[in-house]
Protein backbone atom coordinates (compact mmCIF):
# COMPACT_ATOMS: atom_id res chain seq x y z
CA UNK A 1 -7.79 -5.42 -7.81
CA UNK A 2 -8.65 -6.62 -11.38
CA UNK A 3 -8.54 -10.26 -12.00
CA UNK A 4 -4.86 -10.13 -13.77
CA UNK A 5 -3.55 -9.07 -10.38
CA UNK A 6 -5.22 -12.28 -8.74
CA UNK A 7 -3.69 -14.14 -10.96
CA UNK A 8 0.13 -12.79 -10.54
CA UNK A 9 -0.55 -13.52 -7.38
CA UNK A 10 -1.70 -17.22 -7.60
CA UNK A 11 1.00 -17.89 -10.31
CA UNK A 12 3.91 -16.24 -8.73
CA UNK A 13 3.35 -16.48 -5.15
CA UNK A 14 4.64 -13.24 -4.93
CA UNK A 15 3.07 -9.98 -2.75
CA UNK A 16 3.88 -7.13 -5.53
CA UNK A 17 5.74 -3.52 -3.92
CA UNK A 18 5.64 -0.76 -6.02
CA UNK A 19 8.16 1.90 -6.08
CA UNK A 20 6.82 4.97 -4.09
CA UNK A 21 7.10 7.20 -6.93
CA UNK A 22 4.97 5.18 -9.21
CA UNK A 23 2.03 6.65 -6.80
CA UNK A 24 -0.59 9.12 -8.50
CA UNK A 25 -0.90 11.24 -5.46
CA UNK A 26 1.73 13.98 -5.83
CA UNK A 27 2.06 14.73 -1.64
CA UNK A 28 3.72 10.91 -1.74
CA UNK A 29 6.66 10.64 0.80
CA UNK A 30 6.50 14.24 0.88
CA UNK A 31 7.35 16.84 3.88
CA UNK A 32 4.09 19.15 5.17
CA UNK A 33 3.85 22.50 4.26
CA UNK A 34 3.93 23.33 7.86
CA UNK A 35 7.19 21.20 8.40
CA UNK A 36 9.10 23.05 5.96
CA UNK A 37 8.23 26.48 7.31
CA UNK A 38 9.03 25.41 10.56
CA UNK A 39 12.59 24.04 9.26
CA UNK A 40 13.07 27.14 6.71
CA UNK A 41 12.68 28.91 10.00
CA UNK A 42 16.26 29.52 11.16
CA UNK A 43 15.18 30.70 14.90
CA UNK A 44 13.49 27.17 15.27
CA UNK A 45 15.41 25.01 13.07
CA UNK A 46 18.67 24.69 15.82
CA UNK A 47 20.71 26.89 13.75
CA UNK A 48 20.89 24.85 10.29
CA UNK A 49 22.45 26.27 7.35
CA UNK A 50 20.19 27.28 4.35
CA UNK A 51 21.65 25.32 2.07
CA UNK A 52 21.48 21.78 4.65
CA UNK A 53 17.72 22.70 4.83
CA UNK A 54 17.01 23.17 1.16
CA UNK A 55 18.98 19.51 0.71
CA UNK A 56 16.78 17.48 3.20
CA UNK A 57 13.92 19.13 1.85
CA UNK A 58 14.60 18.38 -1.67
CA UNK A 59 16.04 14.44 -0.76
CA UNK A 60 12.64 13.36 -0.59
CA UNK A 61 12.41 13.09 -4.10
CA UNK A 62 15.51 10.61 -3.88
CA UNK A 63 13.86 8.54 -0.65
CA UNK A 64 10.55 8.08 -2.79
CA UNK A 65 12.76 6.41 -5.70
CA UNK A 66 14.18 4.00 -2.79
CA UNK A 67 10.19 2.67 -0.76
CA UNK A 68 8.49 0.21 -2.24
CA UNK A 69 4.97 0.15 -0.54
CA UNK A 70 2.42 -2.67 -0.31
CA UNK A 71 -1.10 -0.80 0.52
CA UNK A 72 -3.85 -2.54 1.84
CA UNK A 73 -7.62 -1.28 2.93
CA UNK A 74 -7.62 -1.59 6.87
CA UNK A 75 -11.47 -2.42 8.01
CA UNK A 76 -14.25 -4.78 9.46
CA UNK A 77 -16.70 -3.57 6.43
CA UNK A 78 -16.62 -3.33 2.30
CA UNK A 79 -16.65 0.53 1.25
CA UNK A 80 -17.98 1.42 -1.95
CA UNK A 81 -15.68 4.27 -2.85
CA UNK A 82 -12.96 2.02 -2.55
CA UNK A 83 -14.59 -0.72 -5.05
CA UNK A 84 -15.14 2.67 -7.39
CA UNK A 85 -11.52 3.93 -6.67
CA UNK A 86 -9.81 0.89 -7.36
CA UNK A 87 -11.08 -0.92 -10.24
CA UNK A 88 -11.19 -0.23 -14.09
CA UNK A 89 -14.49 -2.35 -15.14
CA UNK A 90 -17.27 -4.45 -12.74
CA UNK A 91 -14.54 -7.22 -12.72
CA UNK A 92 -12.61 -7.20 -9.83
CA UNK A 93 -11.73 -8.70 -6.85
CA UNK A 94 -11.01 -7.86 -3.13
CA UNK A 95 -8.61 -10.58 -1.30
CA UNK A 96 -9.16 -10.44 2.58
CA UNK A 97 -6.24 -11.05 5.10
CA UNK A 98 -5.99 -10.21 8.75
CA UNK A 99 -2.41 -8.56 10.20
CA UNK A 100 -1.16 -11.84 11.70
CA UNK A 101 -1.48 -13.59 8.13
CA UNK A 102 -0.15 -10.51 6.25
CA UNK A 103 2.89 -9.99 8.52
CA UNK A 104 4.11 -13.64 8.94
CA UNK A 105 5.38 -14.16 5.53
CA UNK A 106 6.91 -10.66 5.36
CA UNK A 107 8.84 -11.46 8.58
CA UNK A 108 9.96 -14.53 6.77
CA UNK A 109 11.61 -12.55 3.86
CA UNK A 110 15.15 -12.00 3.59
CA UNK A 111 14.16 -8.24 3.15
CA UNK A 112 13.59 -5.94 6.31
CA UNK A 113 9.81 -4.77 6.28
CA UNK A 114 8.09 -2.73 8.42
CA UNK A 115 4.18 -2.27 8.54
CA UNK A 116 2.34 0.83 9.96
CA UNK A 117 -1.15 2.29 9.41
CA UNK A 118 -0.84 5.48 7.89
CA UNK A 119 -1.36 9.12 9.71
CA UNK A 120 -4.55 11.31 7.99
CA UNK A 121 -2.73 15.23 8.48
CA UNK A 122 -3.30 18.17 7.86
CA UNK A 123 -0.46 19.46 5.36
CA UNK A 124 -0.64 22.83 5.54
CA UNK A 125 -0.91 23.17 9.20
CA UNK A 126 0.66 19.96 11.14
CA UNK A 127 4.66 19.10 11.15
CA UNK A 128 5.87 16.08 9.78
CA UNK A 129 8.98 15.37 12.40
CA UNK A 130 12.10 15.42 10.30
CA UNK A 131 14.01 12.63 12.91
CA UNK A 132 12.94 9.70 10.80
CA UNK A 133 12.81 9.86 7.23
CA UNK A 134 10.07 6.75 7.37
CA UNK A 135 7.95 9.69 8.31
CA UNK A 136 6.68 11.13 4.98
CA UNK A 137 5.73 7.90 3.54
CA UNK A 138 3.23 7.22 6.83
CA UNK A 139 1.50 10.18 6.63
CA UNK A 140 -0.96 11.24 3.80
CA UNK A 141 -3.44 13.82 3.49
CA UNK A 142 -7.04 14.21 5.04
CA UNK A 143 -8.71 14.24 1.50
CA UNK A 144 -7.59 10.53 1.74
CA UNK A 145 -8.78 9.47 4.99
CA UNK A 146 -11.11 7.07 3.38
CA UNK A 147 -8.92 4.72 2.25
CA UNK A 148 -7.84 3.84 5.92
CA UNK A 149 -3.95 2.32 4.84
CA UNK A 150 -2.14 -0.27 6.42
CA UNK A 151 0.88 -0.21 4.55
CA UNK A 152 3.78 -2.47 4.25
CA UNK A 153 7.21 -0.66 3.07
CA UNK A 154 10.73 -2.00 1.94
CA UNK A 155 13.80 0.37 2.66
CA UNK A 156 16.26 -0.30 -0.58
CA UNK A 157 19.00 1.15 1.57
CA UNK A 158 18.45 -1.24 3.92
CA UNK A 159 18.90 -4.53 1.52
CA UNK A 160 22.46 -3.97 3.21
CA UNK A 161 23.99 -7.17 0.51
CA UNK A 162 22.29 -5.51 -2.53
CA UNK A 163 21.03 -8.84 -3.19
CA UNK A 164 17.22 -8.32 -3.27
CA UNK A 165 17.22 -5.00 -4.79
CA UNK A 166 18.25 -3.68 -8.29
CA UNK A 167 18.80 0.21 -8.27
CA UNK A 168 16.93 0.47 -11.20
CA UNK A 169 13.57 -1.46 -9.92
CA UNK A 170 10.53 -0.54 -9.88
CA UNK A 171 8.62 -2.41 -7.98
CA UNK A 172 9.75 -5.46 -5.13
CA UNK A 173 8.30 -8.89 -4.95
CA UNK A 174 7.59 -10.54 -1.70
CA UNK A 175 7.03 -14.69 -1.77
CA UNK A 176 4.06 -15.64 0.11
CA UNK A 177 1.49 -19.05 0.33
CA UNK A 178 -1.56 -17.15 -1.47
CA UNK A 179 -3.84 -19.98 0.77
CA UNK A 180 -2.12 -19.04 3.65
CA UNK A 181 -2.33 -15.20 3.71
CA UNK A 182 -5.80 -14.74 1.60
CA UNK A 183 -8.41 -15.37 3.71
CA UNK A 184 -11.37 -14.89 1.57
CA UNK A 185 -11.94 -13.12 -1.94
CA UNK A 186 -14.84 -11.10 -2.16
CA UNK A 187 -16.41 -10.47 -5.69
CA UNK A 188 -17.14 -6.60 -6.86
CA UNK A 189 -20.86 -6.08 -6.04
CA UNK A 190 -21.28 -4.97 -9.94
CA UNK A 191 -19.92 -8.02 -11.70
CA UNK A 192 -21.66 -10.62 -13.60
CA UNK A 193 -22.66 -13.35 -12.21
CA UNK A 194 -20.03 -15.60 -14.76
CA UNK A 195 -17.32 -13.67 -13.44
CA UNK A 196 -17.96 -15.02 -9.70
CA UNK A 197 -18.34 -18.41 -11.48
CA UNK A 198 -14.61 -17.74 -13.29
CA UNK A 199 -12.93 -16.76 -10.32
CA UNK A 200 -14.08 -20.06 -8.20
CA UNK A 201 -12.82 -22.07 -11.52
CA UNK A 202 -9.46 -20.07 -11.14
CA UNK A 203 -8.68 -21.03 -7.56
CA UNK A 204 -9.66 -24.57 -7.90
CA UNK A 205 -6.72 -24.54 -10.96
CA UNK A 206 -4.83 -23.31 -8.63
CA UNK A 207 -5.78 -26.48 -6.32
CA UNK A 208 -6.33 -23.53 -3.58
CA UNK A 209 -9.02 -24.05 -1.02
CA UNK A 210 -10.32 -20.35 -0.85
CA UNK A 211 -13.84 -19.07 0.00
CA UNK A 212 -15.27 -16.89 -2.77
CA UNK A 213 -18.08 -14.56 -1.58
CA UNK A 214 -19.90 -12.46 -3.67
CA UNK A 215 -20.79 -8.56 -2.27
CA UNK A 216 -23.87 -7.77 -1.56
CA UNK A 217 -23.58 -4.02 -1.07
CA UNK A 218 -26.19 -3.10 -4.38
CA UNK A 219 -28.36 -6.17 -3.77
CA UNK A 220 -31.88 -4.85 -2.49
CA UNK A 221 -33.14 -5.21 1.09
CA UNK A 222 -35.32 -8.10 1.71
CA UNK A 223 -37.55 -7.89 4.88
């Protein structure tokens, strides 16, 4: 993330959702190509009506204006694509958490979450079950397999008071202890040294006791 997004999280002490449909990637919470032909197919689809078909198809676009998703990198080791992917300029920031740290504050909230690493498919040729409709915003394509998602995702529809949720937002905010659930920040492997220097000056604003590592995946080998 870019430094601004550090710092909504250190000032707000809020984990940030985003609506589903704010996502670049077109396929998101999406049916498979293969799923739909199977359902479209009325000697396998139990006997469905066309037009009962054609509206559970076509409610995804409705479901992906009701998840918001929290998407995290899921790995022992840095990967370079996703440094490239993921930030505009060489100043960034990774923060590190592990799943015990991530998940207790999101138990805590008054909103129902549910966590899941997502399912690398094959569109065109592998069914997306239509029994839960959770399904299409777990699965993504292969082409990104690299990114390896753990994802954290708020239902609206199941804010049952209304109370957390406007109809209209776009995005949800989670409250969290940023020293509790940030384990370590890592520093982009292409920023200047000053900006590793600003970052350690941020957190100790903050009064948060945080290591601050610097990558070292472009620093040459020394034997």
């Amino acid at each position: 993330m870019d430094l601004t997004k550090l710092l909504s999280i250190l000032e707000n002490r809020k984990l940030y959702f985003p609506r589903s449909d704010q996502f670049e990637d077109p396929f998101e919470g999406a049916w498979s190509k293969a799923g739909v032909n199977l359902l479209r197919d009325s000697e396998k689809n139990g006997g469905l009506p066309p037009e009962a078909v054609e509206q559970l198809i076509s409610h995804s676009d409705v479901m992906k204006k009701k998840m918001f998703v929290s998407c995290w990198f899921a790995s022992e080791h840095e990967s370079a694509a996703m440094w490239k992917l993921y930030l505009q300029s060489n100043e960034g920031v990774a923060i590190r958490t592990d799943f015990s740290s991530l998940c207790e504050p999101l138990e805590a909230s008054a909103l129902k979450i549910r966590t899941t690493m997502v399912n690398y498919i094959d569109y065109e040729n592998q069914v997306i079950p239509f029994t839960n409709l959770f399904f299409p915003f777990v699965c993504k394509r292969l082409s990104f397999s690299h990114e390896n998602e753990f994802r954290a995702i708020v239902w609206s529809e199941e804010d049952v008071n209304k109370s957390q949720i406007d109809d209209r937002a776009k995005s949800v905010q989670v409250e969290i202890d940023p020293e509790k659930i940030i384990k370590s920040i890592y520093v982009s492997p292409s920023a200047p040294d000053w900006f590793g220097d600003l970052v350690i000056q941020l957190l100790q604003r903050y009064g948060l006791n945080i290591d601050v590592e610097v990558s070292n995946l472009y620093r040459r080998p020394v034997y």
